[in-house]
PDB file of N, CA and C in Angstrom:
ATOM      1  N   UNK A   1      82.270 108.736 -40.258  1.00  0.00           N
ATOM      2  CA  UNK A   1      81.623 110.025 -40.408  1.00  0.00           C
ATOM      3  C   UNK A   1      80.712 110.285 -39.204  1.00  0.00           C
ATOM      4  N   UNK A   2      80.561 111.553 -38.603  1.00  0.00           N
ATOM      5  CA  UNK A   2      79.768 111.806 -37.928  1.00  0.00           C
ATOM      6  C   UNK A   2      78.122 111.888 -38.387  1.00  0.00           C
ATOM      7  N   UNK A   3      77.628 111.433 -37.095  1.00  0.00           N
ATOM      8  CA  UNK A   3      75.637 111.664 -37.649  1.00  0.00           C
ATOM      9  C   UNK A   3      75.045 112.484 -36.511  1.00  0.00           C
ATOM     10  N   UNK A   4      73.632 112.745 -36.880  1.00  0.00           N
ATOM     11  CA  UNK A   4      72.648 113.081 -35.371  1.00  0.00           C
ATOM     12  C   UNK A   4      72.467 111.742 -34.706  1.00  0.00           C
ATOM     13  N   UNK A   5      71.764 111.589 -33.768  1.00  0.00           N
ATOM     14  CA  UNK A   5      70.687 110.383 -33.663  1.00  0.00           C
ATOM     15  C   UNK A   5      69.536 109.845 -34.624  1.00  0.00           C
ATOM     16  N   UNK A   6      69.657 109.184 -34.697  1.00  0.00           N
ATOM     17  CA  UNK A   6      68.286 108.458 -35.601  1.00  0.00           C
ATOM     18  C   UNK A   6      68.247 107.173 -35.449  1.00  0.00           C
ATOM     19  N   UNK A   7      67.071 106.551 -36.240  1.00  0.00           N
ATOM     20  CA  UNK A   7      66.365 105.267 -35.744  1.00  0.00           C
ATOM     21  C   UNK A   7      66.651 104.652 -37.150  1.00  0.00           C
ATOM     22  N   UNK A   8      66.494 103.646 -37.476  1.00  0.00           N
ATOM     23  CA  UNK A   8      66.302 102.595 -38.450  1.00  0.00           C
ATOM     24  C   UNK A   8      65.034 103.217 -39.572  1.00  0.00           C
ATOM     25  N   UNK A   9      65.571 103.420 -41.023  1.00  0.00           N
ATOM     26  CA  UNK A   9      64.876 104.294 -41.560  1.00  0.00           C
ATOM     27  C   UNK A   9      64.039 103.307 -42.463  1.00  0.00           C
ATOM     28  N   UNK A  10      62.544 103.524 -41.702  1.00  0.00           N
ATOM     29  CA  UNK A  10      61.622 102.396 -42.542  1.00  0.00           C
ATOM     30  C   UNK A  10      60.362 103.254 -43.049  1.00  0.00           C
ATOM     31  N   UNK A  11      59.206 102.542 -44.056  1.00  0.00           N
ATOM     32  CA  UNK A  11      58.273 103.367 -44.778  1.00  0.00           C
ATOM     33  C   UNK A  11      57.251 103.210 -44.534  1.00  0.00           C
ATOM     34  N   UNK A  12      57.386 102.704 -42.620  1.00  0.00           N
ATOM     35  CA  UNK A  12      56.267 102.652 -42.004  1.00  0.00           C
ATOM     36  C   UNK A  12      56.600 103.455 -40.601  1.00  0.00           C
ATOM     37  N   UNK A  13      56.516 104.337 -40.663  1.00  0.00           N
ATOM     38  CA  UNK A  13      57.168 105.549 -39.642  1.00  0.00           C
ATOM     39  C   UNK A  13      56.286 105.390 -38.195  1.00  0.00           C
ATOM     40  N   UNK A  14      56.670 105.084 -36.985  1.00  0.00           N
ATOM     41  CA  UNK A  14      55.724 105.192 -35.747  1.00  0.00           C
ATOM     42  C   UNK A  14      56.328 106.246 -35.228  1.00  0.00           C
ATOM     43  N   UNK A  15      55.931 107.399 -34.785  1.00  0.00           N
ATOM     44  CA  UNK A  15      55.960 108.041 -33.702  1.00  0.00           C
ATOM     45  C   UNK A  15      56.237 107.595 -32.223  1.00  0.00           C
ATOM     46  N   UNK A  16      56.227 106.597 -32.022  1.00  0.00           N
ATOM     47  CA  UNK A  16      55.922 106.299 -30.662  1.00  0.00           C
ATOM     48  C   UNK A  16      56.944 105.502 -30.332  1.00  0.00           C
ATOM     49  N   UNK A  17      57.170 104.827 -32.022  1.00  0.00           N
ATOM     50  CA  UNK A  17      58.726 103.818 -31.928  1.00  0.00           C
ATOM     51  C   UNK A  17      59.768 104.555 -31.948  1.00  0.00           C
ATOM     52  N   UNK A  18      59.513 105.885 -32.555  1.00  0.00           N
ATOM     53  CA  UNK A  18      60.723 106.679 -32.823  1.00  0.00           C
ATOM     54  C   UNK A  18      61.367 107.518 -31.627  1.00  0.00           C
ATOM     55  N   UNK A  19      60.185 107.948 -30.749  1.00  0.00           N
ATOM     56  CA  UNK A  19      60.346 108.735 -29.725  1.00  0.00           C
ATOM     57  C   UNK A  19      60.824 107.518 -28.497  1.00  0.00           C
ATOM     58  N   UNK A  20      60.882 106.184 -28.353  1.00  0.00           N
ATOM     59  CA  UNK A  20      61.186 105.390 -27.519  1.00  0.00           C
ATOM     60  C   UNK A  20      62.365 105.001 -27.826  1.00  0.00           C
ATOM     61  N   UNK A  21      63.355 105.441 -28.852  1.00  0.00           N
ATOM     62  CA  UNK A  21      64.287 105.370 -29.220  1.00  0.00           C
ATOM     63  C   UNK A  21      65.478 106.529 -29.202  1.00  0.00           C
ATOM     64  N   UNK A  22      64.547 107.404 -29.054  1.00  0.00           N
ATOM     65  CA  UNK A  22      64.854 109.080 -28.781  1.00  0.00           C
ATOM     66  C   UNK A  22      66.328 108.871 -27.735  1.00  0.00           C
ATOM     67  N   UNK A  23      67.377 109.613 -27.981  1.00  0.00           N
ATOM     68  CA  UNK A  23      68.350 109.366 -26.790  1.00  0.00           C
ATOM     69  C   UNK A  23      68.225 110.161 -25.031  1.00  0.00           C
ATOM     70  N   UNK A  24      68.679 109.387 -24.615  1.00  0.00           N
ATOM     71  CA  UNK A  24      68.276 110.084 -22.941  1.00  0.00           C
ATOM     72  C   UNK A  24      69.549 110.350 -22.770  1.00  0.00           C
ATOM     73  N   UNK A  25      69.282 111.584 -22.332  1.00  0.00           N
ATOM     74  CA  UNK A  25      70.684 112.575 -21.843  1.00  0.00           C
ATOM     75  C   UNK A  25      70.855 112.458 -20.290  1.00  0.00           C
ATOM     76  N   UNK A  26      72.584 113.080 -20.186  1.00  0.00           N
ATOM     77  CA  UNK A  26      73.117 112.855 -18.969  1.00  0.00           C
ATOM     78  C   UNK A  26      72.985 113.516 -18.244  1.00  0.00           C
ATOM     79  N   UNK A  27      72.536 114.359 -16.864  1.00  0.00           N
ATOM     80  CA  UNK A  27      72.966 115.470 -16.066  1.00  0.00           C
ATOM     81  C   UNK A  27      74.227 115.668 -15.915  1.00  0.00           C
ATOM     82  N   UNK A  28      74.518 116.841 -15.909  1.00  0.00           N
ATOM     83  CA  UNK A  28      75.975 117.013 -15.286  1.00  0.00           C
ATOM     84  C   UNK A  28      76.534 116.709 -13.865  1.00  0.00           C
ATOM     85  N   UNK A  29      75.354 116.487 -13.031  1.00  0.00           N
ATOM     86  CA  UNK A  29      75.962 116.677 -11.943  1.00  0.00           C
ATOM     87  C   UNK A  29      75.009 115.163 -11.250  1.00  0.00           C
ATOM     88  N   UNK A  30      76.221 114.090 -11.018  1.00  0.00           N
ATOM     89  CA  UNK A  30      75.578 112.947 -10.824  1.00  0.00           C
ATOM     90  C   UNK A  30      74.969 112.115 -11.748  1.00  0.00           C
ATOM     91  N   UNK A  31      74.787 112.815 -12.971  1.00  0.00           N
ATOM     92  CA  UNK A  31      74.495 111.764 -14.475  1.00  0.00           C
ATOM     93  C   UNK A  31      73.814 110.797 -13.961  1.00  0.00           C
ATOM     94  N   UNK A  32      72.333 111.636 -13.172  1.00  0.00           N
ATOM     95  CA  UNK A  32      70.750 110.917 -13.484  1.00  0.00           C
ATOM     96  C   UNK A  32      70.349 111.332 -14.450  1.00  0.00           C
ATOM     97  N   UNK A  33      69.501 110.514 -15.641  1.00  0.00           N
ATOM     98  CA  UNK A  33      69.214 110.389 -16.805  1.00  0.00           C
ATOM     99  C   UNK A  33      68.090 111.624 -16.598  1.00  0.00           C
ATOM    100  N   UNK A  34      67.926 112.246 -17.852  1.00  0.00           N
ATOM    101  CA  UNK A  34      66.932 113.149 -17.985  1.00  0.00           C
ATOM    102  C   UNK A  34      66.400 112.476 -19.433  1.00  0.00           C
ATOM    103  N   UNK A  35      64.979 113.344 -19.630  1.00  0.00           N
ATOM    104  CA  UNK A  35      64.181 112.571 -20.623  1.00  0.00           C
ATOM    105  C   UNK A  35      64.235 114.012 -21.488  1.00  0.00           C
ATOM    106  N   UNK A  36      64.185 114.308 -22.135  1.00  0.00           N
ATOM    107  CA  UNK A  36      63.833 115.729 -23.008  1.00  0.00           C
ATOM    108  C   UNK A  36      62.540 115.778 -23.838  1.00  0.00           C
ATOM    109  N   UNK A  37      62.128 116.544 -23.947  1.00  0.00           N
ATOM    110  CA  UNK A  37      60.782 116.913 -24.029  1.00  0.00           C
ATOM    111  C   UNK A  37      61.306 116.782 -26.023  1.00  0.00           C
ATOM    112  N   UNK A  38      60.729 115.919 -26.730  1.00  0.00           N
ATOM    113  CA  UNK A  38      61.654 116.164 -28.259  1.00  0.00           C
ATOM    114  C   UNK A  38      60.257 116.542 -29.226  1.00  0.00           C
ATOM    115  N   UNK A  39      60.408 117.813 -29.953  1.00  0.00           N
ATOM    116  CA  UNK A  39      59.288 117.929 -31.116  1.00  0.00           C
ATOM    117  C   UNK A  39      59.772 117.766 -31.978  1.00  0.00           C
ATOM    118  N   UNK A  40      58.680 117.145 -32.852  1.00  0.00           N
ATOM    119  CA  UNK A  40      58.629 116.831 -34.268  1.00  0.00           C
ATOM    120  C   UNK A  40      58.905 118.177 -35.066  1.00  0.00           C
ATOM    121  N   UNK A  41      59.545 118.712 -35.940  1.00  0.00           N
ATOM    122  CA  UNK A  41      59.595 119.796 -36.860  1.00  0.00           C
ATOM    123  C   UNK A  41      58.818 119.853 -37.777  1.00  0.00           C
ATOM    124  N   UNK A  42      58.195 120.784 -38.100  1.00  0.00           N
ATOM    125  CA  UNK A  42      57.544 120.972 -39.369  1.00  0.00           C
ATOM    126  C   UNK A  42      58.337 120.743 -40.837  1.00  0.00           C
ATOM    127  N   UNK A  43      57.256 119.902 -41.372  1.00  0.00           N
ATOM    128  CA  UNK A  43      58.225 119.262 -42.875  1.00  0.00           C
ATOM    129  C   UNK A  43      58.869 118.173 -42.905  1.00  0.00           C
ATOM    130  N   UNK A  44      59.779 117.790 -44.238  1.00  0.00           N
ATOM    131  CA  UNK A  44      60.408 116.722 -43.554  1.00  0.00           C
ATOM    132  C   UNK A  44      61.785 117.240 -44.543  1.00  0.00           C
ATOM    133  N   UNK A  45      63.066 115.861 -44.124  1.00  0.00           N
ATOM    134  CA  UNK A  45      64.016 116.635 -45.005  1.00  0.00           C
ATOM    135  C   UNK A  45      64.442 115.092 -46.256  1.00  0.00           C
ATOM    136  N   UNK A  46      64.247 115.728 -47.183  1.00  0.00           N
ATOM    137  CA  UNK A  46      64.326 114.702 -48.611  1.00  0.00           C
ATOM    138  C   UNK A  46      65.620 115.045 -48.997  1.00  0.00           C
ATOM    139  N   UNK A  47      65.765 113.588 -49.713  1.00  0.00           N
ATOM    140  CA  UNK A  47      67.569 113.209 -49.493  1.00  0.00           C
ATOM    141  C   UNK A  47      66.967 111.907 -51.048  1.00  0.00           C
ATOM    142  N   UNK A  48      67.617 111.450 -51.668  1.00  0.00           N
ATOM    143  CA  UNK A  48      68.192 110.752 -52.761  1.00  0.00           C
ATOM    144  C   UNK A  48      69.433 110.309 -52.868  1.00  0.00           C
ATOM    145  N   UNK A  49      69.250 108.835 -52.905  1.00  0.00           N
ATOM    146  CA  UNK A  49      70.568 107.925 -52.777  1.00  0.00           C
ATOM    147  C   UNK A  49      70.208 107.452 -54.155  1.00  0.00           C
ATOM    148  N   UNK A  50      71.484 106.965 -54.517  1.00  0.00           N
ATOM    149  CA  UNK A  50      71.210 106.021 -56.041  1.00  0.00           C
ATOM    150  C   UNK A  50      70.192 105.382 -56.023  1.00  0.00           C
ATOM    151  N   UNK A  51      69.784 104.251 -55.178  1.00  0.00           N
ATOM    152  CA  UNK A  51      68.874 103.431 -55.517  1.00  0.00           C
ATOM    153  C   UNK A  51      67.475 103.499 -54.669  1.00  0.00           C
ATOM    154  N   UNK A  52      67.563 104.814 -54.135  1.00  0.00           N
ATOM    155  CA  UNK A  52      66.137 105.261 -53.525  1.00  0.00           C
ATOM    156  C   UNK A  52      66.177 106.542 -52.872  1.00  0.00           C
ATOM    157  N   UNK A  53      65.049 106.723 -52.943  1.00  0.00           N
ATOM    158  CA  UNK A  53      64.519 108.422 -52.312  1.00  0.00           C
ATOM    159  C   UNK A  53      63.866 108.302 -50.687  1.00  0.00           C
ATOM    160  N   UNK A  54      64.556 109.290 -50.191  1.00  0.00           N
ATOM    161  CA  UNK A  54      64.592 109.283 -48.134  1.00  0.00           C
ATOM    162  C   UNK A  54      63.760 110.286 -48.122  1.00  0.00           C
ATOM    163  N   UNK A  55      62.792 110.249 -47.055  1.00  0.00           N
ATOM    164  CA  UNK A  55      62.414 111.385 -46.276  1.00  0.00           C
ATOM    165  C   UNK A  55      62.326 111.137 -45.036  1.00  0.00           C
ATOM    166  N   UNK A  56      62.983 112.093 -44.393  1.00  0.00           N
ATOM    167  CA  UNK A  56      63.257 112.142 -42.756  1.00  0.00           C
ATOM    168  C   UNK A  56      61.978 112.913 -42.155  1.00  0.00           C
ATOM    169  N   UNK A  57      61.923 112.677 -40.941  1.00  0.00           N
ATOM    170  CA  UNK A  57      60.956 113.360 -39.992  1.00  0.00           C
ATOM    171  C   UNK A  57      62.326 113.639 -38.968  1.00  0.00           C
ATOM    172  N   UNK A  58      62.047 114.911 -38.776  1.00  0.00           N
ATOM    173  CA  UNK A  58      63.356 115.465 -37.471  1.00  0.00           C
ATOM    174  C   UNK A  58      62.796 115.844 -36.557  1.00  0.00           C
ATOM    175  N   UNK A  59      63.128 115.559 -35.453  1.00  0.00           N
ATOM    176  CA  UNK A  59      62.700 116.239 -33.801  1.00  0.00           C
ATOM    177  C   UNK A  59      63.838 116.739 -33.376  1.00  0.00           C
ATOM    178  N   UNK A  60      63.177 117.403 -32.268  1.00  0.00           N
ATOM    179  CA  UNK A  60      64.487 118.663 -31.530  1.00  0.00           C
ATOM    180  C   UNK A  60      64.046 118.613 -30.375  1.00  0.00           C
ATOM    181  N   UNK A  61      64.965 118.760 -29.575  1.00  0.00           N
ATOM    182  CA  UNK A  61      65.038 118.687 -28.116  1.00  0.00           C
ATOM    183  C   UNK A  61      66.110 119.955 -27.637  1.00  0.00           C
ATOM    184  N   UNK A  62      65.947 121.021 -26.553  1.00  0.00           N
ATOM    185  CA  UNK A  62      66.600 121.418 -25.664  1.00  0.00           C
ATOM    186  C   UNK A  62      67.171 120.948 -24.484  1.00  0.00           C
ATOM    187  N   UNK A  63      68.336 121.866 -24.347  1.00  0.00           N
ATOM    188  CA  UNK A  63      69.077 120.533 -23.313  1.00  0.00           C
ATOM    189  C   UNK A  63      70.340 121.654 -22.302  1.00  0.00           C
ATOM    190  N   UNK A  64      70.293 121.909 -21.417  1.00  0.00           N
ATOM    191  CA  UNK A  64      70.873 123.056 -20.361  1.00  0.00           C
ATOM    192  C   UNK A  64      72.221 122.505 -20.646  1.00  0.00           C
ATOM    193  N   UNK A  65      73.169 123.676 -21.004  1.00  0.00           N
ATOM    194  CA  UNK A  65      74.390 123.452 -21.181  1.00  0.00           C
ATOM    195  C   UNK A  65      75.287 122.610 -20.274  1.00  0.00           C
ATOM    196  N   UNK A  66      74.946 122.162 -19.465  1.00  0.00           N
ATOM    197  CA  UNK A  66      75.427 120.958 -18.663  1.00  0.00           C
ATOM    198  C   UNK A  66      75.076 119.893 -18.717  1.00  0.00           C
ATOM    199  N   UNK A  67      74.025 119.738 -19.543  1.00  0.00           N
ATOM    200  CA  UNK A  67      73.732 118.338 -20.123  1.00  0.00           C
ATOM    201  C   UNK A  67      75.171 117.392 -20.567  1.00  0.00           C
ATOM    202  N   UNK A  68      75.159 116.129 -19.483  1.00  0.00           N
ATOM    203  CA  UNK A  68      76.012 115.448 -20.661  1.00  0.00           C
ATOM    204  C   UNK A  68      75.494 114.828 -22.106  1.00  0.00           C
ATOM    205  N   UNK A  69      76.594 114.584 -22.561  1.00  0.00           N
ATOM    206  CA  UNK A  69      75.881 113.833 -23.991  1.00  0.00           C
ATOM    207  C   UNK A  69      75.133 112.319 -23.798  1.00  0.00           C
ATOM    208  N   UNK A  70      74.730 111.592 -24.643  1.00  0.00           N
ATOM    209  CA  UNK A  70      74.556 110.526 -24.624  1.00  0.00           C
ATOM    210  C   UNK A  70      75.585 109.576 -24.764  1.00  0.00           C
ATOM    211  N   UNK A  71      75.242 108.305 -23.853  1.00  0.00           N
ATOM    212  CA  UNK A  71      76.601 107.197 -24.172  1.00  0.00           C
ATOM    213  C   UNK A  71      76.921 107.518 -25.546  1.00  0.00           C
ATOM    214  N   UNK A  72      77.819 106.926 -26.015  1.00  0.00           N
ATOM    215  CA  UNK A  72      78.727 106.960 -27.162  1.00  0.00           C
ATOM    216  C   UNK A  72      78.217 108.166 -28.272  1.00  0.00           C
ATOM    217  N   UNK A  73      78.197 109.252 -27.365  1.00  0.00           N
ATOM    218  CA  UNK A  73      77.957 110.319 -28.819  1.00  0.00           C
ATOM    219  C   UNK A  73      78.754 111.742 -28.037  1.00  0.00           C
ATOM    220  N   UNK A  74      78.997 112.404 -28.742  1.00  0.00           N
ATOM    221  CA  UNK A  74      79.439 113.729 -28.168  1.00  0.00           C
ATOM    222  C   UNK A  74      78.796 115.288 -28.532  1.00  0.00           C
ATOM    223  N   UNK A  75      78.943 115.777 -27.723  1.00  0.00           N
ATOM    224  CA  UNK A  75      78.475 117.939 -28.212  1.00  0.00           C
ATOM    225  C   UNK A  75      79.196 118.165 -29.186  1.00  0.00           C
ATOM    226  N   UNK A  76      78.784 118.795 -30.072  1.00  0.00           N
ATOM    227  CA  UNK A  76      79.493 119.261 -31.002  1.00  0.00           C
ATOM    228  C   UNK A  76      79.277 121.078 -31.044  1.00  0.00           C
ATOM    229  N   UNK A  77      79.833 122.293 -30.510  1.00  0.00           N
ATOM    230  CA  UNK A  77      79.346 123.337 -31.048  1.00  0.00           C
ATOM    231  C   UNK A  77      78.547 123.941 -32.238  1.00  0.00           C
ATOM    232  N   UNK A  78      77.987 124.555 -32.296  1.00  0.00           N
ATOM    233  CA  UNK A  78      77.486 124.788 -33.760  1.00  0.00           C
ATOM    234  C   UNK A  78      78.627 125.501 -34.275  1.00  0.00           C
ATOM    235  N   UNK A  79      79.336 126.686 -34.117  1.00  0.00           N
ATOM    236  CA  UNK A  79      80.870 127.162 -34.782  1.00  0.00           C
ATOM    237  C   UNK A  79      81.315 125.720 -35.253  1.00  0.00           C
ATOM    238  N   UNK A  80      81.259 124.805 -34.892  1.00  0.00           N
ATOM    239  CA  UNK A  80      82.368 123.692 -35.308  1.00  0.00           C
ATOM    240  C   UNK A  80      81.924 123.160 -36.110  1.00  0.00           C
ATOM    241  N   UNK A  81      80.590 123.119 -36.143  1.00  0.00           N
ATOM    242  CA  UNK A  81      80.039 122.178 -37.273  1.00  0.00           C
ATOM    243  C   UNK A  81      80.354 122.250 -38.491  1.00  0.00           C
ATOM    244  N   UNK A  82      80.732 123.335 -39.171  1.00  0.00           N
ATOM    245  CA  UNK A  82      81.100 123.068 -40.743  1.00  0.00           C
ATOM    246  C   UNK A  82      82.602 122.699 -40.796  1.00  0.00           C
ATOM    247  N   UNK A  83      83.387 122.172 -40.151  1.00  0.00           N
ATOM    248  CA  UNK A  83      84.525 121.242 -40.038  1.00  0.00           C
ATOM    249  C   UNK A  83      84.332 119.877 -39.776  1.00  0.00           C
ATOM    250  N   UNK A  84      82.593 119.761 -39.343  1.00  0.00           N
ATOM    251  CA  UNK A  84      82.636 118.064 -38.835  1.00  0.00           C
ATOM    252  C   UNK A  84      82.804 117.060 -40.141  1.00  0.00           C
ATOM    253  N   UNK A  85      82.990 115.591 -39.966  1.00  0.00           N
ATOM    254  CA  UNK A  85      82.777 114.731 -41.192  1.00  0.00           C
ATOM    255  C   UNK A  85      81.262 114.573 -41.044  1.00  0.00           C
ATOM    256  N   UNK A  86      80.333 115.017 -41.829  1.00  0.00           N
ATOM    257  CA  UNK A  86      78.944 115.407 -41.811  1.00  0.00           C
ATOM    258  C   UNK A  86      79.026 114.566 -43.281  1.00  0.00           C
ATOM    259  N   UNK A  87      77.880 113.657 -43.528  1.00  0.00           N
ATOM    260  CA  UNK A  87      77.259 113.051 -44.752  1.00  0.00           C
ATOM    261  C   UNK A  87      76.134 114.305 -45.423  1.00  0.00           C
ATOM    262  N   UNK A  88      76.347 114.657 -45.989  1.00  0.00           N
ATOM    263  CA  UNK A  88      75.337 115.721 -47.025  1.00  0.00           C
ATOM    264  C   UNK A  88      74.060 115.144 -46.361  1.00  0.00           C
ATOM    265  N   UNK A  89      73.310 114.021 -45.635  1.00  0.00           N
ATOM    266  CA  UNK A  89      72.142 114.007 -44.948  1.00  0.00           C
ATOM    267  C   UNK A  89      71.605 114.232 -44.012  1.00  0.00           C
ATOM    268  N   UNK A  90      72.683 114.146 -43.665  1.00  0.00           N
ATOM    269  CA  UNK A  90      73.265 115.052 -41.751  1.00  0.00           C
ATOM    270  C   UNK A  90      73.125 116.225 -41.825  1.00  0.00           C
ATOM    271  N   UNK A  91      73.782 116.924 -42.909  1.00  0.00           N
ATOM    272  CA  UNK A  91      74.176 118.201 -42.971  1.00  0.00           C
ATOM    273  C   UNK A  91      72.501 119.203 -43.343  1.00  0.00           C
ATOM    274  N   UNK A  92      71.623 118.272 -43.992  1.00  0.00           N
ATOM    275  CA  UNK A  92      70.423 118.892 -44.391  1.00  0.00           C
ATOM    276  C   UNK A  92      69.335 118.577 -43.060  1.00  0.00           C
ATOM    277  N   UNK A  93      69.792 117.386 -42.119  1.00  0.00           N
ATOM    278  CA  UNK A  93      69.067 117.381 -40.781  1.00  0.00           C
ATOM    279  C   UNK A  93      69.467 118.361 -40.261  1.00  0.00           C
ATOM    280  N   UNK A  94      70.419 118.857 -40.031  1.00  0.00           N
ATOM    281  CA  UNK A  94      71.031 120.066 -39.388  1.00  0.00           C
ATOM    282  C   UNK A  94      70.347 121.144 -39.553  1.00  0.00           C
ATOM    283  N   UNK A  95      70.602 121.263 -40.969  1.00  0.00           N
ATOM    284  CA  UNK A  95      69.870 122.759 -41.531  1.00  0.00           C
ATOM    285  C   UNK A  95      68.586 122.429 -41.438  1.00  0.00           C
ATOM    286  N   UNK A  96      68.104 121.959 -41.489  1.00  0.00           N
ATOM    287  CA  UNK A  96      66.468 121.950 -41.130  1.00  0.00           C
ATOM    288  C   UNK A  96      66.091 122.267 -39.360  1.00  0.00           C
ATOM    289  N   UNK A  97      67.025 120.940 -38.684  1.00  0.00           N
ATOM    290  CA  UNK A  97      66.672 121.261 -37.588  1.00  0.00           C
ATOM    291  C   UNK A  97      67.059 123.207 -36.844  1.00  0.00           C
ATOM    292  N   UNK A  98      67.994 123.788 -37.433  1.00  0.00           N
ATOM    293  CA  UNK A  98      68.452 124.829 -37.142  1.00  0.00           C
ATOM    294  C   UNK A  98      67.885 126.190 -37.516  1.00  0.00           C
ATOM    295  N   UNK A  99      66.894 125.827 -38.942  1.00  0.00           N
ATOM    296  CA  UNK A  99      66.029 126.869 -39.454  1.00  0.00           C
ATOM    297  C   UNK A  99      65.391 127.571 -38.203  1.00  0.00           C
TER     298      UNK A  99
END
């Protein structure tokens, strides 16, 4: 199934661990690494698995359409997205991040 990026989901949340984990994107031209400026979103997005209750913190980053992606991940259009294999937790990072 496809995901966003994310970190190892623990119930001691660092900011500082999370953002050092943050993915670094490619330039298009010569793919020197760029850093993206990533904010935290307002809220968080709550999710329920059988045997426990999630809350995410989401950040967002802009990124010039020539950005490459990150190693092993790809662009996905937003038109395309409601065809992706998206986990219903993905799909509510999405919609949050997209509000």
């Amino acid at each position: 199934m496809t995901e966003v990026p994310t970190t190892d989901w623990t119930h001691d949340f660092d900011e500082a661990t999370a953002l050092s984990h943050a993915p670094r994107l490619l330039r298009a031209k010569g793919f020197a690494r760029a850093k993206p400026e990533w904010r935290r979103l307002p809220g968080v997005v709550t999710h329920v698995f059988t045997h426990f209750p999630l809350e995410l913190v989401v950040y967002a980053a802009g990124a010039p359409a020539s950005t490459g992606a990150p190693a092993g991940a790809r662009w996905v259009a937003l038109a395309e997205l409601p065809g992706e294999a998206l986990p219903n937790l993905m799909r509510k990072v999405l919609a949050h991040a997209l509000e």
